[in-house]
Protein backbone atom coordinates (compact mmCIF):
# COMPACT_ATOMS: atom_id res chain seq x y z
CA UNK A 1 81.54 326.77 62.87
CA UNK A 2 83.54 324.32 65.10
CA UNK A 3 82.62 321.99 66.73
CA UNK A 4 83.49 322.56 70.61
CA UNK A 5 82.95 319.32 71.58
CA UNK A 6 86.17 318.36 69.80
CA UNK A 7 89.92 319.45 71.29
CA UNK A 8 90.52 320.32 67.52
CA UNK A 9 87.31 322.22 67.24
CA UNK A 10 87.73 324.04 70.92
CA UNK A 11 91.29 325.09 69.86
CA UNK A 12 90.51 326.76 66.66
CA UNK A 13 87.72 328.27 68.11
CA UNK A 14 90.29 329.43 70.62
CA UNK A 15 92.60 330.39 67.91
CA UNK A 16 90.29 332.56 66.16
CA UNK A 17 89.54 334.48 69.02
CA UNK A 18 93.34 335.52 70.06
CA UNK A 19 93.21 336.74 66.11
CA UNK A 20 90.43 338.94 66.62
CA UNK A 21 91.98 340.01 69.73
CA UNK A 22 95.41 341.18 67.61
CA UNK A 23 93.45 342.92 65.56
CA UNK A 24 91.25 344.80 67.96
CA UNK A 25 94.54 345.84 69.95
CA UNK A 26 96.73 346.74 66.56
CA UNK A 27 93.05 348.77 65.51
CA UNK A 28 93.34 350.24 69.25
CA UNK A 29 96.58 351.07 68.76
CA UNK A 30 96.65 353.05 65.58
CA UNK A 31 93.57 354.83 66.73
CA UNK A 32 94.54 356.72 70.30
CA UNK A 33 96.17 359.82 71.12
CA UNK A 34 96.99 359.10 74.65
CA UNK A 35 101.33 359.43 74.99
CA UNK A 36 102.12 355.83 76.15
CA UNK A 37 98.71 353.72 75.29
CA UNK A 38 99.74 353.05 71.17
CA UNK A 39 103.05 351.12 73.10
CA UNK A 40 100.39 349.54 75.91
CA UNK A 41 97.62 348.25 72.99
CA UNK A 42 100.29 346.96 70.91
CA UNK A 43 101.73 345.27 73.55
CA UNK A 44 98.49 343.63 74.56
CA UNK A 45 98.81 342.62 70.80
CA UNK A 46 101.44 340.39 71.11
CA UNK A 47 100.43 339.04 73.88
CA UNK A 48 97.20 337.84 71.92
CA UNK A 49 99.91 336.40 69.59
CA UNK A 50 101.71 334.78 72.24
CA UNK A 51 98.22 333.03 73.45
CA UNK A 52 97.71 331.79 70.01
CA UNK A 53 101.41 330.39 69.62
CA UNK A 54 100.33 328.47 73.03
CA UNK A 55 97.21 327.39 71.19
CA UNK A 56 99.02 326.75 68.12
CA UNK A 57 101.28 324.29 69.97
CA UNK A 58 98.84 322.27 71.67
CA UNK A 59 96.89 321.64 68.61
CA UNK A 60 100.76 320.12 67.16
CA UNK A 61 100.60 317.69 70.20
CA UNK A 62 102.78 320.20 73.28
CA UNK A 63 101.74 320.34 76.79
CA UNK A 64 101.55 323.63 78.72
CA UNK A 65 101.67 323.90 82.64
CA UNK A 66 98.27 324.94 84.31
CA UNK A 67 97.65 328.61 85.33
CA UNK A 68 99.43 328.83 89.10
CA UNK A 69 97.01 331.54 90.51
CA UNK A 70 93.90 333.58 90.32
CA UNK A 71 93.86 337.13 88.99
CA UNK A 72 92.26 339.99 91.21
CA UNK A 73 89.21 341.57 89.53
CA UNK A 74 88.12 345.03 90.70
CA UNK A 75 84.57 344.32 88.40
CA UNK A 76 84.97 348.16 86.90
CA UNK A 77 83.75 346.55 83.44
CA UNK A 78 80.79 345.11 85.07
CA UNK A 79 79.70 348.99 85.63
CA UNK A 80 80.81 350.95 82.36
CA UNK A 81 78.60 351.09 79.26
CA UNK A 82 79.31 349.60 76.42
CA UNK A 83 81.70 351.86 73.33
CA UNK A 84 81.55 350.87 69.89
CA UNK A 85 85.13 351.42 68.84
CA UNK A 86 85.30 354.14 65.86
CA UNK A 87 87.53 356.50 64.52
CA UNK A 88 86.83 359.03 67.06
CA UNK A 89 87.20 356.91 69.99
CA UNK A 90 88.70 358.79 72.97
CA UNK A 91 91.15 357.26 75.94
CA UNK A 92 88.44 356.05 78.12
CA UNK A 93 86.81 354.66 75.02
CA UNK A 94 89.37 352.57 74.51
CA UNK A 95 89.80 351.51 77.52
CA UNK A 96 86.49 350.31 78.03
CA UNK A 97 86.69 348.35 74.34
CA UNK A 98 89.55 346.75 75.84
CA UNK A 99 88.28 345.97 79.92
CA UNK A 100 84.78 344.44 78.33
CA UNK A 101 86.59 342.41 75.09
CA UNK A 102 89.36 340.93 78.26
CA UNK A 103 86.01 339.81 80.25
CA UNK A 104 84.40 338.23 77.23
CA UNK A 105 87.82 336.43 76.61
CA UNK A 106 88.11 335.58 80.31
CA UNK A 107 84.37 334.22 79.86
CA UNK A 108 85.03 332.38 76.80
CA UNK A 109 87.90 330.18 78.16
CA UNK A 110 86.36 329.22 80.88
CA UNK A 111 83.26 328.02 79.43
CA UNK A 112 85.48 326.16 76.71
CA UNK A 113 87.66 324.59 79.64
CA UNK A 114 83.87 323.37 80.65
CA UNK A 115 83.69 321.38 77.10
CA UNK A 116 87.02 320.52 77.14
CA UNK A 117 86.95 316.42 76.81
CA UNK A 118 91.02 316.44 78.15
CA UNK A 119 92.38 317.47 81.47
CA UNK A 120 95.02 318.71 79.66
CA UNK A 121 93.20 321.29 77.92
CA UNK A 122 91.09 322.36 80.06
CA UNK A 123 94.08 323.36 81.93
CA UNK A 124 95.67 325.14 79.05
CA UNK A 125 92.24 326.85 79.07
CA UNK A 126 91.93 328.11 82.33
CA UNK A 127 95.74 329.27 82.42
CA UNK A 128 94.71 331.72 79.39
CA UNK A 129 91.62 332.56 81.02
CA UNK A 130 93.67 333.49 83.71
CA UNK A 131 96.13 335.60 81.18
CA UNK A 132 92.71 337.38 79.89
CA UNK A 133 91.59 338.45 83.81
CA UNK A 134 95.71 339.94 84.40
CA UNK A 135 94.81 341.62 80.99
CA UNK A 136 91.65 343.28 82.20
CA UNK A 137 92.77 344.15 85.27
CA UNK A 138 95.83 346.14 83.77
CA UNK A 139 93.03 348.21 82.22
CA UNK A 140 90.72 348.37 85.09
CA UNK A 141 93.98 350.07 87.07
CA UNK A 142 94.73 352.40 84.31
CA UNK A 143 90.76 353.30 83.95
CA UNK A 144 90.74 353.52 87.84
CA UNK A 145 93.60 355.89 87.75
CA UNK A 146 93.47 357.76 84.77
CA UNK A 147 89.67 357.97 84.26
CA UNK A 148 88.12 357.69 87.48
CA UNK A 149 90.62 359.88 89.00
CA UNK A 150 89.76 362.43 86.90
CA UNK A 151 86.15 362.64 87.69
């Protein structure tokens, strides 16, 4: 375990995190049916990778800019029950995998940016917090649209 008192232990805490994030999506991916949504997951993939390339260059001593704005959140996680991703997970499934592991992320960042002993990192940490929310609300949309529509 790391310690998250520590900007070393904070960002491979971080950094472990945007793995299991690439892997969820890349899991995602290979798993639905949906025309369009193995491109969308896979995308959300490297963007995972791109957050841990941030993280990856902090820890070698770069500087990022803080997150400019805050992201919209239409709280359609907050009311969806939880899915255990499996191999017959269906569209909406997948979806909600995705909306609830975005607002754990979101949630994680900005209680590390708490602990963070550096202004500097606990700007990098709120900036991909931020990334996380723009991520769940891409899926909130598509749920609201596709799902919700639907019913």
């Amino acid at each position: 375990m790391e310690d998250l008192r520590t900007v070393e232990g904070i960002l491979d805490f971080a950094i472990r995190n945007e793995e299991e994030s690439i892997e969820l999506y890349t899991d995602l991916a290979k798993k639905t049916t949906r025309p369009g949504m193995e491109h969308v997951f896979l995308q959300f993939a490297d963007e995972e990778r791109g957050h841990k390339a941030k993280l990856l260059a902090v820890k070698a001593g770069k500087q990022l800019q803080p997150a400019a704005t805050k992201i919209a959140d239409l709280r359609i996680s907050d009311f969806v029950v939880d899915v255990t991703p499996g191999p017959d997970l269906d569209y909406q499934g997948a979806l909600i995998v995705a909306m609830k592991k975005e607002k754990a992320a979101f949630a994680l960042y900005t209680q590390l940016a708490e602990l963070a002993p550096e202004p500097s990192l606990r700007d990098l940490l709120l900036a991909l917090a931020q990334e996380e929310a723009k991520h769940k609300l891409r899926f909130e949309i598509e749920y609201d649209q596709v799902v919700l529509k639907d019913n």
